[in-house]
Protein backbone atom coordinates (compact mmCIF):
# COMPACT_ATOMS: atom_id res chain seq x y z
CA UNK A 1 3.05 19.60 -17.91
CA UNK A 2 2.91 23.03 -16.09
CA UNK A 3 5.25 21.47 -13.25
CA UNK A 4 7.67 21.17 -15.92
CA UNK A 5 6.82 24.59 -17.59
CA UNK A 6 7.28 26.42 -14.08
CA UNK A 7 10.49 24.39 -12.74
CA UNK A 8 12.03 25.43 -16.34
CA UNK A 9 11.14 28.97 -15.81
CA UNK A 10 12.45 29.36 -12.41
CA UNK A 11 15.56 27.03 -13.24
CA UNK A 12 15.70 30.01 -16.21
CA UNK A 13 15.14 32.74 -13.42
CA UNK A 14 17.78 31.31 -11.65
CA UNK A 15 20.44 31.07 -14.28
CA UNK A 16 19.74 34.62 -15.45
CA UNK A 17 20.45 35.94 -12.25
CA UNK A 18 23.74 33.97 -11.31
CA UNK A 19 26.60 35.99 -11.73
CA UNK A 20 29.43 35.18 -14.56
CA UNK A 21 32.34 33.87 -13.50
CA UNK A 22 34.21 34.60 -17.34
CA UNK A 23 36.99 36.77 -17.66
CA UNK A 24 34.96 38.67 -20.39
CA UNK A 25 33.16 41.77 -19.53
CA UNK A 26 29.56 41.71 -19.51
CA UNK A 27 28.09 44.02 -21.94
CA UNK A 28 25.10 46.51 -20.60
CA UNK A 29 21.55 45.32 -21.73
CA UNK A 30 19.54 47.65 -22.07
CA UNK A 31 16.33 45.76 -20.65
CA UNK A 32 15.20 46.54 -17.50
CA UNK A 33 13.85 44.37 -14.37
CA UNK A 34 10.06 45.26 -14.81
CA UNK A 35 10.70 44.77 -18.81
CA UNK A 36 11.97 41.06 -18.16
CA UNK A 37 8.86 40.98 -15.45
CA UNK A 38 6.34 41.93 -17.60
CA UNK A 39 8.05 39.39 -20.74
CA UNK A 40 7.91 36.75 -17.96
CA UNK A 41 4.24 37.20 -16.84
CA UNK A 42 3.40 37.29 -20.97
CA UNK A 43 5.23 34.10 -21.58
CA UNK A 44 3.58 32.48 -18.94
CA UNK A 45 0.03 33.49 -19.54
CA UNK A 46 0.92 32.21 -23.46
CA UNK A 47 2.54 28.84 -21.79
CA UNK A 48 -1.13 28.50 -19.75
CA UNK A 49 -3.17 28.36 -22.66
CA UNK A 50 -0.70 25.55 -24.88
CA UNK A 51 -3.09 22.90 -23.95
CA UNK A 52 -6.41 24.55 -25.06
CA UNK A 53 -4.06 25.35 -28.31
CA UNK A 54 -2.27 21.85 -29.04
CA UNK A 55 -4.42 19.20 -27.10
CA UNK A 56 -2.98 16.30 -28.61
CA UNK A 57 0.48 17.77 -27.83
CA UNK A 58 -0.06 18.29 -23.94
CA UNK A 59 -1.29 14.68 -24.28
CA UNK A 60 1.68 13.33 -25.46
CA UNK A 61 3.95 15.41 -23.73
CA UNK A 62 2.46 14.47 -20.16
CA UNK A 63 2.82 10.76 -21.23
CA UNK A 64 6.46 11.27 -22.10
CA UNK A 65 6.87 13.14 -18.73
CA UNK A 66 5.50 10.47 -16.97
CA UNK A 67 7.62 7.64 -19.15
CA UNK A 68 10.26 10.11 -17.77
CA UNK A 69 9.87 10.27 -13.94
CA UNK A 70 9.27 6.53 -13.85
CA UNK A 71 12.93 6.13 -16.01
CA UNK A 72 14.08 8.51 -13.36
CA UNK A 73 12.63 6.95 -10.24
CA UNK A 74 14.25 3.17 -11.66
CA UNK A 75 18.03 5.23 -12.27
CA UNK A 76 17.68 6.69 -9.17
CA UNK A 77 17.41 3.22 -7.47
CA UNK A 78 20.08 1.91 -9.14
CA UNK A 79 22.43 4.72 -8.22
CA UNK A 80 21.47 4.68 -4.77
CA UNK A 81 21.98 0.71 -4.59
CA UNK A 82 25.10 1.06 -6.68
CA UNK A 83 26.27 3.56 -4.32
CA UNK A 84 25.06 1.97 -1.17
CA UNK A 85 27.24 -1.31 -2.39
CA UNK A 86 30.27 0.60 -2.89
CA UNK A 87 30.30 3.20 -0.14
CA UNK A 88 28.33 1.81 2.15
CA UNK A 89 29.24 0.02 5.70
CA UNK A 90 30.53 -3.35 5.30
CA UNK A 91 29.18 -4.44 9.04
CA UNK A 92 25.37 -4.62 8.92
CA UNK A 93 26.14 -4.62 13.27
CA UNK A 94 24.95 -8.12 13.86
CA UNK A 95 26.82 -10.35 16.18
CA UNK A 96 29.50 -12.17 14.07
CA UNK A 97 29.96 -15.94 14.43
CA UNK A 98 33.45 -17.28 15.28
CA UNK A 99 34.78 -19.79 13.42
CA UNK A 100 34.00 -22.66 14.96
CA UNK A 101 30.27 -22.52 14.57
CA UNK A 102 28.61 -20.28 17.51
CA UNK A 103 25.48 -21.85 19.45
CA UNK A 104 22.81 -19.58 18.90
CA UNK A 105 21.67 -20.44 22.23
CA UNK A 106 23.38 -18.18 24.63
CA UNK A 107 20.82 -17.56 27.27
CA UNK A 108 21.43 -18.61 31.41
CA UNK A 109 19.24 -20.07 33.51
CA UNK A 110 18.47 -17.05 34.72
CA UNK A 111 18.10 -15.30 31.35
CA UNK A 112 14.81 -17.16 30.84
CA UNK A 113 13.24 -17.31 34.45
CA UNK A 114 9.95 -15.12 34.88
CA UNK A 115 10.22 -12.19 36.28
CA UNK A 116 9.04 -12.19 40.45
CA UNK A 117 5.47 -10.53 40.34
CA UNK A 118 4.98 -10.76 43.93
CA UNK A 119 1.88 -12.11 46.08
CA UNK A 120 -1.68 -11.76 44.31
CA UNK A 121 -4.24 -10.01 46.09
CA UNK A 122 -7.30 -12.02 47.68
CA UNK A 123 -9.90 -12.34 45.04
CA UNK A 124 -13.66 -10.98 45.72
CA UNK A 125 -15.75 -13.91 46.58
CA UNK A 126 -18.22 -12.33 43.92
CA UNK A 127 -16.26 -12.22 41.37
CA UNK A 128 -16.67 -15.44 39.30
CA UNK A 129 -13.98 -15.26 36.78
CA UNK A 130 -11.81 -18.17 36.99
């Protein structure tokens, strides 16, 4: 609940201080930055205390939140499948079969030799591992 309280306050903050693009002139306001400060800071310290106010409230309202996010997480799937369908590559880059039924078996001889390790050193009499 107070992620949702904050993000709402600074997606507030952030509105406020975009400028207007209307052809409309602004009118003066006649409050000040440390007024809207000082309003902000009060608002807040009232939004801290909700839940000791309204328990049953808070309760329900960080049940809906999280009924939200998981909503949210299942649309953003879908999008990003939808979207990955539409717009994305065609080609996965695998090796594409002609028609006329490719042999998966397309090693040479010397494709599946083992590699030359050269000659073993002489083994220590008194070592007995076979």
């Amino acid at each position: 609940m107070g992620f949702l309280l904050r993000m709402a306050f600074w997606l507030g903050l952030v509105l406020v201080l975009l400028p207007s693009v209307s052809s409309q002139p602004v009118p003066k306001s006649q409050v000040g930055a440390g007024d809207a400060m000082s309003a902000a800071q009060a608002a807040w310290s009232d939004m801290r205390h909700f839940c000791e106010r309204q328990p049953d409230a808070c309760s329900v309202g960080s049940q809906a939140i999280v009924t939200i996010g998981h909503r949210a997480q299942v649309g953003a799937k879908l999008l990003y499948d939808f979207l990955n369908e539409q717009l994305g590559p065609q080609e996965t880059g695998t090796v594409k079969a002609s028609g006329k039924g490719a042999s998966q078996h397309t090693l040479t001889a010397s494709d599946v030799e083992p590699t030359w390790r050269g000659p073993q050193p002489p083994r220590d009499p008194r070592d007995r591992r076979p």
